[in-house]
C-alpha atoms as a PDB file:
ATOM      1  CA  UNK A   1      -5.030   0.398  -5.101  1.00  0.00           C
ATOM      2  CA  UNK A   2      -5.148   2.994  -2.674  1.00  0.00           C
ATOM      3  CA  UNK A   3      -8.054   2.912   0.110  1.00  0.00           C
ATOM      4  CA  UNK A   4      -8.227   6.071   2.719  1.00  0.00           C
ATOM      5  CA  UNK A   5     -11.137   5.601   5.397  1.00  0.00           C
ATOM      6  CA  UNK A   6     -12.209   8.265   7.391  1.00  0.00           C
ATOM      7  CA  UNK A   7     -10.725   7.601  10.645  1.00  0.00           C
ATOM      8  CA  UNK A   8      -7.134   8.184   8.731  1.00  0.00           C
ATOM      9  CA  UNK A   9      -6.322   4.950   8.022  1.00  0.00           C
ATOM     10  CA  UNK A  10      -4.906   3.392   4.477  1.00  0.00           C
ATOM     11  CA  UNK A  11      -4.742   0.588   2.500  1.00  0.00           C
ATOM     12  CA  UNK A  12      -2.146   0.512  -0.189  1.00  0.00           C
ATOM     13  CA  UNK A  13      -2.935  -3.068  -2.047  1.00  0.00           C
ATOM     14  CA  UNK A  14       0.022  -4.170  -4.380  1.00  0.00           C
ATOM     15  CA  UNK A  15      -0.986  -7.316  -6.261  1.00  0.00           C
ATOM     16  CA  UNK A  16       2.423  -9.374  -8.008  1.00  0.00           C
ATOM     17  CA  UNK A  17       2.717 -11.060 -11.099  1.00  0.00           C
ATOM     18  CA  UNK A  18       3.445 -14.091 -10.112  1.00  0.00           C
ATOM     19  CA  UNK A  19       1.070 -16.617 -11.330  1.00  0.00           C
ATOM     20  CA  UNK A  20      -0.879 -18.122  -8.468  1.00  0.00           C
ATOM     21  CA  UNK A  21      -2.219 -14.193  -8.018  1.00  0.00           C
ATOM     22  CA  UNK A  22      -0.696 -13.365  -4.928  1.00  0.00           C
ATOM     23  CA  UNK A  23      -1.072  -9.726  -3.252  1.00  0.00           C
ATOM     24  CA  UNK A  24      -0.257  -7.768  -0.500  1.00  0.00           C
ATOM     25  CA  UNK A  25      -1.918  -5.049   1.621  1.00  0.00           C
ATOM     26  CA  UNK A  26      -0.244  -2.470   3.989  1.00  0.00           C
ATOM     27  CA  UNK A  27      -2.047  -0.586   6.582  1.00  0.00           C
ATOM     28  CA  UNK A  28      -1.957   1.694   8.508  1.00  0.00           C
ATOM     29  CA  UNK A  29      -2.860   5.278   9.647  1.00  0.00           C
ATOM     30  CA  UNK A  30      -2.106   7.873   6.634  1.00  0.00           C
ATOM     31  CA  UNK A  31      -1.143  11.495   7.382  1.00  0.00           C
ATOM     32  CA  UNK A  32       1.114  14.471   5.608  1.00  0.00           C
ATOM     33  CA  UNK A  33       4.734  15.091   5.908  1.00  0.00           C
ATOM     34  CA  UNK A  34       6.611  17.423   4.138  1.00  0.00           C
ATOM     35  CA  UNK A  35       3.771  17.567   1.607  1.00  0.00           C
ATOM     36  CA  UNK A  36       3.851  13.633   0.901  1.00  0.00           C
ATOM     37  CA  UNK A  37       1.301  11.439   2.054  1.00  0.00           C
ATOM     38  CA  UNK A  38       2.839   9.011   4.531  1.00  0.00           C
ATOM     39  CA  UNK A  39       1.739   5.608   5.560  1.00  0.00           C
ATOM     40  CA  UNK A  40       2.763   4.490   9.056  1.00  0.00           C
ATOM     41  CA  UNK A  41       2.390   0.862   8.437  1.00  0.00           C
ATOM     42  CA  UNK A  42       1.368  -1.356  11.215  1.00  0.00           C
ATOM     43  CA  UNK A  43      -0.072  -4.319   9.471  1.00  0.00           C
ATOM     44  CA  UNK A  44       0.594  -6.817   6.134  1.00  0.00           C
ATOM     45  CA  UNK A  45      -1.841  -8.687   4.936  1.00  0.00           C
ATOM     46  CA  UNK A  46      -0.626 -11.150   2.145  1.00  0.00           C
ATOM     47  CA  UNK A  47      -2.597 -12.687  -0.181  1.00  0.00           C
ATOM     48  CA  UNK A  48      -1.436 -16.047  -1.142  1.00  0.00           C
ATOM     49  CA  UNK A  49      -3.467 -17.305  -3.450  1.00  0.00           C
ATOM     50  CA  UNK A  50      -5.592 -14.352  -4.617  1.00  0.00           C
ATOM     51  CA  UNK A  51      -8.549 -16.070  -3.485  1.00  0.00           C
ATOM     52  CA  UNK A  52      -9.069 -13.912  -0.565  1.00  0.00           C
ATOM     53  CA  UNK A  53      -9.710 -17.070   1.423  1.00  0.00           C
ATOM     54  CA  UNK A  54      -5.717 -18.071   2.299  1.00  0.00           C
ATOM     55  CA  UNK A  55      -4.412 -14.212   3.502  1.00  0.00           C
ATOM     56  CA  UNK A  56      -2.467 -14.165   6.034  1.00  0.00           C
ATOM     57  CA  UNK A  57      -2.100 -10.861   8.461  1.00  0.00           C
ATOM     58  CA  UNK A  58       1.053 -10.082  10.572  1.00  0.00           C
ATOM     59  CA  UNK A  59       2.118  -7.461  12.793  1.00  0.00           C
ATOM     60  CA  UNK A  60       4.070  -5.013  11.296  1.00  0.00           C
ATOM     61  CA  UNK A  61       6.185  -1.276  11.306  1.00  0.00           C
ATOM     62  CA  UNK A  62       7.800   0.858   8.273  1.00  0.00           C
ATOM     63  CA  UNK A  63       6.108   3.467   6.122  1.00  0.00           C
ATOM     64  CA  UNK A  64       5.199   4.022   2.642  1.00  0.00           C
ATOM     65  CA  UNK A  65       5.096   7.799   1.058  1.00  0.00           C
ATOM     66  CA  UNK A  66       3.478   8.723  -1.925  1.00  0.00           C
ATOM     67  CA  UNK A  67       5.641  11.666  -3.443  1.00  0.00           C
ATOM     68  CA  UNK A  68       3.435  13.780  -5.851  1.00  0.00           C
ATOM     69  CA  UNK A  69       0.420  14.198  -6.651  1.00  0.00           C
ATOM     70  CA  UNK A  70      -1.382  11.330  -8.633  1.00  0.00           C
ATOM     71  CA  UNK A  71      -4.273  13.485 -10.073  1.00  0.00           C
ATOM     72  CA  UNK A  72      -1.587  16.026 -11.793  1.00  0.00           C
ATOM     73  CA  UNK A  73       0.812  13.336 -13.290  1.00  0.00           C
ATOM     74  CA  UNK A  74       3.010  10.272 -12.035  1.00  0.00           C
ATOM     75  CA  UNK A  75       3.690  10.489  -8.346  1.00  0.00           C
ATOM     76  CA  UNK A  76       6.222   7.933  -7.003  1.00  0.00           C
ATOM     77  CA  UNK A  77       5.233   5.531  -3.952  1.00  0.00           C
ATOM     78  CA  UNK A  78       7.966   3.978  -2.060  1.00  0.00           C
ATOM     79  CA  UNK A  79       7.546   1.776   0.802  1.00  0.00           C
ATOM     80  CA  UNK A  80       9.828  -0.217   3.340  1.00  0.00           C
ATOM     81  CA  UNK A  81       8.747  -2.530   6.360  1.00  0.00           C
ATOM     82  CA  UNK A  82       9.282  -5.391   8.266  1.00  0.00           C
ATOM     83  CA  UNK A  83       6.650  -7.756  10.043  1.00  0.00           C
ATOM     84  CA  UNK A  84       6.936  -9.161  13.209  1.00  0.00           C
ATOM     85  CA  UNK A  85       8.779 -12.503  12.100  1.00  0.00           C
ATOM     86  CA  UNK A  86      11.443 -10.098  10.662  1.00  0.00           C
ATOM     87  CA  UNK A  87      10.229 -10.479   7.073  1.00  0.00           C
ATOM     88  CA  UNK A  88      11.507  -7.134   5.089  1.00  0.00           C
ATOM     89  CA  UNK A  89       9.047  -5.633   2.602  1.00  0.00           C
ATOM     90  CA  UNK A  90      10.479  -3.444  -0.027  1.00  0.00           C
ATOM     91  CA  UNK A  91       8.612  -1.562  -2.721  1.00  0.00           C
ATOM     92  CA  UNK A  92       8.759   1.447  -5.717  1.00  0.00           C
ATOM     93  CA  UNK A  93       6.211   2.249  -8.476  1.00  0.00           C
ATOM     94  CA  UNK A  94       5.723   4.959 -10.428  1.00  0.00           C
ATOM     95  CA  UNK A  95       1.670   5.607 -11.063  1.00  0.00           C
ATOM     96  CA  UNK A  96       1.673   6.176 -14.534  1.00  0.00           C
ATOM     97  CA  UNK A  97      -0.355   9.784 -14.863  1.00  0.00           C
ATOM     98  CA  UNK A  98      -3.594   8.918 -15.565  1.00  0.00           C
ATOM     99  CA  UNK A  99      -6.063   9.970 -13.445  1.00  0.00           C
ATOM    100  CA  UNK A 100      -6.746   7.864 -10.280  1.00  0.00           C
ATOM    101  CA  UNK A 101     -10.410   6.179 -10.537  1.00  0.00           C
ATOM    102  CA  UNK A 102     -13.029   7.176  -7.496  1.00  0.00           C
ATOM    103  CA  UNK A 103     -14.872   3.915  -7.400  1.00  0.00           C
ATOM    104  CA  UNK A 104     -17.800   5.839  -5.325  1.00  0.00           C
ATOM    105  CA  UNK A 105     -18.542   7.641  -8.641  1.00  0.00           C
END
């Protein structure tokens, strides 16, 4: 899930499949380069439990891009970062070219 407030900054949420529902959120401040949206990440937030009450937030750099655009077809997010304990965070998905859902509609 993809959040963009109006002061520029993003959410990109990325939930796992691992079974005790545990999720991840990087944030940061979005803005265009070379046509892509960019992410300059400077937080995580992981979810642990999917509870919402056991996250956990950290300190963090790296960037995620969103190549495409998601409301003509599959666009292709990938997105690379480390926290401040040195933890790497590596991720690619392909959206699969439906059209993205407003949730303010």
């Amino acid at each position: 899930m993809q959040v963009v407030y109006t002061d520029s900054r993003m959410d990109l949420s990325i939930w796992t499949n691992d079974p005790t529902g545990r999720f991840f959120v990087l944030s940061g401040t979005a803005s265009a380069e070379e046509g892509n949206l960019v992410l300059a990440i400077d937080q995580i937030t992981e979810g642990k439990d999917g509870s919402g009450n056991n996250n956990v937030d950290a300190k963090a750099s790296g960037k995620c891009t969103l190549a495409g655009d998601p409301t003509a077809g599959p666009a292709q997010y990938t997105c690379d970062a480390t926290d401040e304990a040195g933890t790497s965070y590596r991720f690619a998905f392909l959206t699969d070219g439906s059209a993205p859902e407003n949730m303010f509609d």
